[in-house]
C-alpha atoms as a PDB file:
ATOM      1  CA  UNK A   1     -55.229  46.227  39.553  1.00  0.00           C
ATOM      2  CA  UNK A   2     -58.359  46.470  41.655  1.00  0.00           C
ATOM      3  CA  UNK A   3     -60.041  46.255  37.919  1.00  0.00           C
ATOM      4  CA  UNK A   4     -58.336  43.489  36.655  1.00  0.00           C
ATOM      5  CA  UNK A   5     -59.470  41.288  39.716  1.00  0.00           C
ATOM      6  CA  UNK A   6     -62.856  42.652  39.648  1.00  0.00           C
ATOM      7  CA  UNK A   7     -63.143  41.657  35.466  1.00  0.00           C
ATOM      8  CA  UNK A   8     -61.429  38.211  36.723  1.00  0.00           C
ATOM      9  CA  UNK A   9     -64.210  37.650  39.226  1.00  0.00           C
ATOM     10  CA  UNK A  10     -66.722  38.446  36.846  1.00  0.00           C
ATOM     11  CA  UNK A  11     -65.901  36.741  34.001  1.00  0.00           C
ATOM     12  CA  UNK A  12     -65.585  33.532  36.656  1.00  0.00           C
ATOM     13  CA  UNK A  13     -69.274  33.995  38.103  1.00  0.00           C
ATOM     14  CA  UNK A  14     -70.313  34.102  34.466  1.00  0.00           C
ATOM     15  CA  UNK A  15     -68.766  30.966  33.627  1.00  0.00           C
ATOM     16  CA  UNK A  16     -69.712  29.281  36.987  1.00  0.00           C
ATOM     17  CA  UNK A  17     -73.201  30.699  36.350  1.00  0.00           C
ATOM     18  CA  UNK A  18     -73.229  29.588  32.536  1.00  0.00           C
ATOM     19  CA  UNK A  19     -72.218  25.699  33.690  1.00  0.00           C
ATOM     20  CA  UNK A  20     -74.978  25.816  36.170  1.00  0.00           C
ATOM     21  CA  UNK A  21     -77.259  26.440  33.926  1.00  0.00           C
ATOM     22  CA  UNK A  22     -79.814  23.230  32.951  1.00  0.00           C
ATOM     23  CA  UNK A  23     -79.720  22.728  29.423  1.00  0.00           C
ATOM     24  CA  UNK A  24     -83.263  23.296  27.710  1.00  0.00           C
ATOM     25  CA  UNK A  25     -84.593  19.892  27.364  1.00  0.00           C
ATOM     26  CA  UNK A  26     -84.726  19.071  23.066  1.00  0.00           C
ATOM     27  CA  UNK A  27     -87.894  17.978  21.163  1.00  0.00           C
ATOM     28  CA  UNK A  28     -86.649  14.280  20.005  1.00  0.00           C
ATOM     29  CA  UNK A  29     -88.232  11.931  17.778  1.00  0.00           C
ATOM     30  CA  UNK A  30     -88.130   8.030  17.726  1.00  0.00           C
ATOM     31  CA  UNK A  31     -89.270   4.551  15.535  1.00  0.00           C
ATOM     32  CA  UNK A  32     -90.453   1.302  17.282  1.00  0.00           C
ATOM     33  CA  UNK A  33     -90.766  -1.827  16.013  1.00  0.00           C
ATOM     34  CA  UNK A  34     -92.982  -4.570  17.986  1.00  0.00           C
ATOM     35  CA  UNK A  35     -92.255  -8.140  17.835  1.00  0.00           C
ATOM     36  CA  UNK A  36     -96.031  -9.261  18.266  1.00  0.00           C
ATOM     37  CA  UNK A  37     -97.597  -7.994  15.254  1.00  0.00           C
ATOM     38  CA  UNK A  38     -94.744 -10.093  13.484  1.00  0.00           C
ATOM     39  CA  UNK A  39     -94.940 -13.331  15.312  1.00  0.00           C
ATOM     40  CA  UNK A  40     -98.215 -13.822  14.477  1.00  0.00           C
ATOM     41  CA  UNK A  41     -98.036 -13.140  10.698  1.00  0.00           C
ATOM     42  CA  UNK A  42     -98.768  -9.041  10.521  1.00  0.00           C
ATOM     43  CA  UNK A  43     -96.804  -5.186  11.005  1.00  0.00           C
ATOM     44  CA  UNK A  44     -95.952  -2.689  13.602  1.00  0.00           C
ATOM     45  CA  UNK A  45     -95.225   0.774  12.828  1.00  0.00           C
ATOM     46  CA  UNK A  46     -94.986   3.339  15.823  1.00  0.00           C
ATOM     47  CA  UNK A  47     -93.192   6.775  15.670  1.00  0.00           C
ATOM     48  CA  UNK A  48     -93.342   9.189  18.512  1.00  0.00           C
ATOM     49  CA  UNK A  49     -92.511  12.773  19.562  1.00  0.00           C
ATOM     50  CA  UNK A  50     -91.045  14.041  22.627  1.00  0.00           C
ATOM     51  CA  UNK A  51     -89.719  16.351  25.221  1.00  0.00           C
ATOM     52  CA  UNK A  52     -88.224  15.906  28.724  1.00  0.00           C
ATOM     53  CA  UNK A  53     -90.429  12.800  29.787  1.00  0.00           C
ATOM     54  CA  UNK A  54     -93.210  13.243  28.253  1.00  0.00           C
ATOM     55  CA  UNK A  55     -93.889  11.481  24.774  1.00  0.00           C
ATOM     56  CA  UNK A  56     -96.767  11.039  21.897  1.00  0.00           C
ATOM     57  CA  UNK A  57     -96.627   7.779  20.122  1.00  0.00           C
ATOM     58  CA  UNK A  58     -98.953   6.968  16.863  1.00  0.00           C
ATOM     59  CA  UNK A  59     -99.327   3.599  15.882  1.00  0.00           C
ATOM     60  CA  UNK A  60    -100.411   1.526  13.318  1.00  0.00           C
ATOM     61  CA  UNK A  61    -100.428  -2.621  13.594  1.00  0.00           C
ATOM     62  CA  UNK A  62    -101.684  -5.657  11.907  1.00  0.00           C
ATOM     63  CA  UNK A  63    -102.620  -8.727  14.406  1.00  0.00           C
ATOM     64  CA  UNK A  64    -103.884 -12.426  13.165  1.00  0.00           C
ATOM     65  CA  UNK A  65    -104.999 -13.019  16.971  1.00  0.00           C
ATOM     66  CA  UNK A  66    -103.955 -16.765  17.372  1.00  0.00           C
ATOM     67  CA  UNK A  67    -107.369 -19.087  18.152  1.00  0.00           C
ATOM     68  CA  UNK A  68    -106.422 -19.889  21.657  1.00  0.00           C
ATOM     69  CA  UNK A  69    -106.951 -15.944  22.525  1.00  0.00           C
ATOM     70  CA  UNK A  70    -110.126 -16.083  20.636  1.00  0.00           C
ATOM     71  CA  UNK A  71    -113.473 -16.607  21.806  1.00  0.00           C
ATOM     72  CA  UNK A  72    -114.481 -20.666  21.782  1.00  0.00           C
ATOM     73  CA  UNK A  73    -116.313 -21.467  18.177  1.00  0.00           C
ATOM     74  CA  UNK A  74    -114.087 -18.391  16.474  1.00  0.00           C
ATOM     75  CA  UNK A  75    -111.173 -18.387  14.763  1.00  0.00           C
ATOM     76  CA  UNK A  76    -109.287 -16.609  12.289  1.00  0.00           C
ATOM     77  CA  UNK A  77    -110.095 -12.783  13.766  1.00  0.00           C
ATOM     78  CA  UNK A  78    -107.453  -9.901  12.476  1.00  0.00           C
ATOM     79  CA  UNK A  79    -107.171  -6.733  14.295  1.00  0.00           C
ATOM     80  CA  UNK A  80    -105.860  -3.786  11.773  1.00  0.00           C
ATOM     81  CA  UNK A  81    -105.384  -1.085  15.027  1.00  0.00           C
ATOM     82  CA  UNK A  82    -104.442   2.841  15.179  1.00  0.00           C
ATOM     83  CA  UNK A  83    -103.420   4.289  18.125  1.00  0.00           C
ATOM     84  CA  UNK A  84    -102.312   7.636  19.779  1.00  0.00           C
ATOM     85  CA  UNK A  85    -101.254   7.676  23.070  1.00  0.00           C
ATOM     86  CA  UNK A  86     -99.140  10.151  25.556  1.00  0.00           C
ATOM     87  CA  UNK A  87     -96.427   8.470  27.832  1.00  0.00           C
ATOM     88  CA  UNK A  88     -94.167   9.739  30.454  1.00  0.00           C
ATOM     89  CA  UNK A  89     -91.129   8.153  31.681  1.00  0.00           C
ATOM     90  CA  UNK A  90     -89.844   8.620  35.300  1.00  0.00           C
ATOM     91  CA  UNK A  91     -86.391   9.606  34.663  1.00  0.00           C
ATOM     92  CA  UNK A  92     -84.964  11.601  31.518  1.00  0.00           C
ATOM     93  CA  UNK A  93     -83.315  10.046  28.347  1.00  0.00           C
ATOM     94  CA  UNK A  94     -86.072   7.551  27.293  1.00  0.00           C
ATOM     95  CA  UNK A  95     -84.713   4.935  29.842  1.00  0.00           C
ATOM     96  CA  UNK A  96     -86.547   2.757  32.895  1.00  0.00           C
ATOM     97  CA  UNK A  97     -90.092   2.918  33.487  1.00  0.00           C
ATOM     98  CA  UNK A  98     -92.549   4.618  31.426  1.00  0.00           C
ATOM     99  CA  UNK A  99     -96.325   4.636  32.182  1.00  0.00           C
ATOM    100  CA  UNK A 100     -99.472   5.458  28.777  1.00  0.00           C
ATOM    101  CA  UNK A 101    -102.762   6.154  28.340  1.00  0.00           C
ATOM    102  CA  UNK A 102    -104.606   6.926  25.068  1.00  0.00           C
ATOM    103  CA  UNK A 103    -107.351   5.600  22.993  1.00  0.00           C
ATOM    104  CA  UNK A 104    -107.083   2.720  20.439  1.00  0.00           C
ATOM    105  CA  UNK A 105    -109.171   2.264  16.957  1.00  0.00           C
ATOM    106  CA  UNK A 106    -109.278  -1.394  15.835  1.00  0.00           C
ATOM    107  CA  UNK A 107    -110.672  -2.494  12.695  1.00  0.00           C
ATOM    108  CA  UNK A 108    -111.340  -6.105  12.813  1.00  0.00           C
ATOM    109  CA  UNK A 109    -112.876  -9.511  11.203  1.00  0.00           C
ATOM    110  CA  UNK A 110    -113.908 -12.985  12.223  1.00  0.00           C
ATOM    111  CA  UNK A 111    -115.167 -15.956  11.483  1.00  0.00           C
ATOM    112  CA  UNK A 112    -116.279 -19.002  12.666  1.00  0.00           C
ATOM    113  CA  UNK A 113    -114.672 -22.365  12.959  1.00  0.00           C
ATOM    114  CA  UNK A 114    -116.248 -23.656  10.183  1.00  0.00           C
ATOM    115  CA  UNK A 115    -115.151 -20.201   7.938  1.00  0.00           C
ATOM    116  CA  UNK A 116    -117.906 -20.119   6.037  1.00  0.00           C
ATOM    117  CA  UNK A 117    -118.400 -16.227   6.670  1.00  0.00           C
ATOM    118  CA  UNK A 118    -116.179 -13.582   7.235  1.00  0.00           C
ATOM    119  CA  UNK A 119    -117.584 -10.463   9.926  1.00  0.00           C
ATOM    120  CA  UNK A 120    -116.199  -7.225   9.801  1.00  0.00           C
ATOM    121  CA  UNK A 121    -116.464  -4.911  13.073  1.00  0.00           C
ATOM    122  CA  UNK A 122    -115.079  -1.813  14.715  1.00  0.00           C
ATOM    123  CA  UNK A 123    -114.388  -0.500  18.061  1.00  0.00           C
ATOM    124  CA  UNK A 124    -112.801   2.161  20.081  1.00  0.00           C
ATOM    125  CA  UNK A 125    -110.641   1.631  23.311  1.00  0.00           C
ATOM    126  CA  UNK A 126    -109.111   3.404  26.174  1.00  0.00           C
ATOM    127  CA  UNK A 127    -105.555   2.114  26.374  1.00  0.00           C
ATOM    128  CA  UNK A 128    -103.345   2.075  29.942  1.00  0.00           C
ATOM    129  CA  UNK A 129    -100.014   0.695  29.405  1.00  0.00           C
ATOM    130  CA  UNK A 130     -96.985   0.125  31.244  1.00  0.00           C
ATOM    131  CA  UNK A 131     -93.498  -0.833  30.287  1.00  0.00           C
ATOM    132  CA  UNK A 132     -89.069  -0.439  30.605  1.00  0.00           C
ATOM    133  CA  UNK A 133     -86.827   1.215  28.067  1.00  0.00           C
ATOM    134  CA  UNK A 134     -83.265  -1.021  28.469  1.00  0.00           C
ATOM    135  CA  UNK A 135     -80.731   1.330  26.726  1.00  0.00           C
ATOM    136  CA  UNK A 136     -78.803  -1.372  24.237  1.00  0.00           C
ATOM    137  CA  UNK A 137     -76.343   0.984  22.549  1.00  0.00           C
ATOM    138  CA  UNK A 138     -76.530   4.658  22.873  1.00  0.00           C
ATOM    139  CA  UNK A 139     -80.024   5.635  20.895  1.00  0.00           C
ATOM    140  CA  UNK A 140     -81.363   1.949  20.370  1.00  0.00           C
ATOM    141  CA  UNK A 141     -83.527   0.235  22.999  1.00  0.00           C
ATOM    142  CA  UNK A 142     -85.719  -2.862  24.411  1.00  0.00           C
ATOM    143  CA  UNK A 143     -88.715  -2.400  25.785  1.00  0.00           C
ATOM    144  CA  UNK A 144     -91.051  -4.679  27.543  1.00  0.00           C
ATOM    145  CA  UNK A 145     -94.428  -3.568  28.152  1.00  0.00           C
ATOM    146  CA  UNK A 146     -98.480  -4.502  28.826  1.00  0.00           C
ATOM    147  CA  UNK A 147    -101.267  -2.787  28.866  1.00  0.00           C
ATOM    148  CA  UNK A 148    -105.123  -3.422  28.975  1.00  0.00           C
ATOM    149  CA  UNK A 149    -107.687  -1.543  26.980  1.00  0.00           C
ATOM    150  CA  UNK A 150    -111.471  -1.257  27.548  1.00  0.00           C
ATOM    151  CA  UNK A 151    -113.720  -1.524  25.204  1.00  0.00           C
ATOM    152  CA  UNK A 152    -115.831   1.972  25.411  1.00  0.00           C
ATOM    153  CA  UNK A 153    -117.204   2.076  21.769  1.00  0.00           C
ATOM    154  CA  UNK A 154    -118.148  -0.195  18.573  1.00  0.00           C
ATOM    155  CA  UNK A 155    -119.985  -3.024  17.101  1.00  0.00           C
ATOM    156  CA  UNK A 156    -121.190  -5.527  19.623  1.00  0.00           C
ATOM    157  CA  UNK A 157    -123.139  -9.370  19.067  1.00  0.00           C
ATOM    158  CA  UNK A 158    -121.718  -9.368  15.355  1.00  0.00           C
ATOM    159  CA  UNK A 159    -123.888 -11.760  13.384  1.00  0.00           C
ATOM    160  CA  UNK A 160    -121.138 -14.569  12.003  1.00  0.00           C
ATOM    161  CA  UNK A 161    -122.848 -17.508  10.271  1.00  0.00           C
ATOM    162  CA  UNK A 162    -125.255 -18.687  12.943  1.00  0.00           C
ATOM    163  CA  UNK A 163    -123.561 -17.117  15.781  1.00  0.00           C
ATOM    164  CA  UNK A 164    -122.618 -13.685  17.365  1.00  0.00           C
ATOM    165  CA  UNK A 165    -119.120 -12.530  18.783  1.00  0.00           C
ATOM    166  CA  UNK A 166    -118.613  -9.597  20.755  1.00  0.00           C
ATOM    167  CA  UNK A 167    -115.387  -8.095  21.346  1.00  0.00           C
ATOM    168  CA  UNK A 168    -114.235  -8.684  25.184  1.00  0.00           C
ATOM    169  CA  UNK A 169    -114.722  -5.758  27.724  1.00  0.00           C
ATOM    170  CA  UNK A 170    -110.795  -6.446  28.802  1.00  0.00           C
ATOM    171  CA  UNK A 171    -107.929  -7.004  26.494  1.00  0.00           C
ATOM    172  CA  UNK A 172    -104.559  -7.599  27.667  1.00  0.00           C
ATOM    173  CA  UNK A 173    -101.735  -7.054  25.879  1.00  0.00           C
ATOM    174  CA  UNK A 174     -97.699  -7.942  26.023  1.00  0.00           C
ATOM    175  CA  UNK A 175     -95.209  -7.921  24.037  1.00  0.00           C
ATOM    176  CA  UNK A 176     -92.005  -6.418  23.479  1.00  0.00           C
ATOM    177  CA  UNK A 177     -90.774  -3.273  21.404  1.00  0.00           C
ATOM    178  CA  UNK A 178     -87.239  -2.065  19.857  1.00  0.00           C
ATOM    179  CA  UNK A 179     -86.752   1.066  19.223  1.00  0.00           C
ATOM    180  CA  UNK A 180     -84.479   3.897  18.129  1.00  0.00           C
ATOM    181  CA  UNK A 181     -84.313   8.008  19.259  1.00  0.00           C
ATOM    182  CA  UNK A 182     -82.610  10.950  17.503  1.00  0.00           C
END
């Protein structure tokens, strides 16, 4: 008898010990879209890897900047940007606040407002960003977000027609993303 109860206890600890167990956080993967890119004529493509709260996102976007966030005497300047950045969220499950930092390629052109000349430039930036995942159903979600990114690297005073553009030190950012987890 003495055996049975002891085999009973056991094989309760072990279940009691099993269910207390955390589960192993999984390696998940998720799309974004960002409606931006789209509003002003271009693409968004972001796809990121993660585990826990941590994430890596990779990006690629097309903007036509409109000319009132341009430079006085420019117009028409298209950013084609690459990104890779690392986030981390403050609660598990891809939801509420997240916080990112990486660094930001952008492969641009301008021109003047009299377009007779098109300039093509480059430069790198760092990239802090801050946004909120708002579960919709299950694995889709909104996200709000801004960021600014420093210039650090490039082409600076680019000669268009008789003038010269430089890209700002400071660029903000805002927009808002949708996106979906497995």
């Amino acid at each position: 008898m003495v055996k049975y109860c002891l085999l009973l206890v056991s094989l309760f600890l072990s279940l009691y010990a099993q269910a207390q167990e955390k589960q192993a956080a999984k390696v998940q993967f998720g799309l974004e879209l960002d409606a931006l890119p789209y509003a002003t004529g271009g693409y968004f493509g972001g796809a990121w890897i993660g585990k826990d709260v941590w994430r890596i996102r990779a990006l690629t976007a097309f903007v036509k900047k409109p000319d009132w966030s341009t430079e006085k005497d420019f117009s028409n300047h298209q950013v084609h940007a690459y990104a890779l950045l690392l986030d981390r969220f403050l609660q598990k499950d891809w939801k509420g606040w997240w916080i990112g930092a990486g660094v930001v390629y952008w492969n641009s052109s301008i021109q003047t407002d009299a377009r007779l000349q098109t300039a093509k430039f480059n430069n790198v930036l760092l990239n802090g960003s801050l946004g909120y995942n708002f579960t919709l159903y299950k694995h889709l979600y909104l996200s709000p977000w801004g960021s600014l990114s420093l210039r650090v690297a490039g082409d600076k005073n680019v000669a268009v027609d008789d003038k010269r553009f430089t890209l700002p030190l400071v660029n903000p950012e805002a927009s808002l993303k949708l996106g979906y987890y497995f």
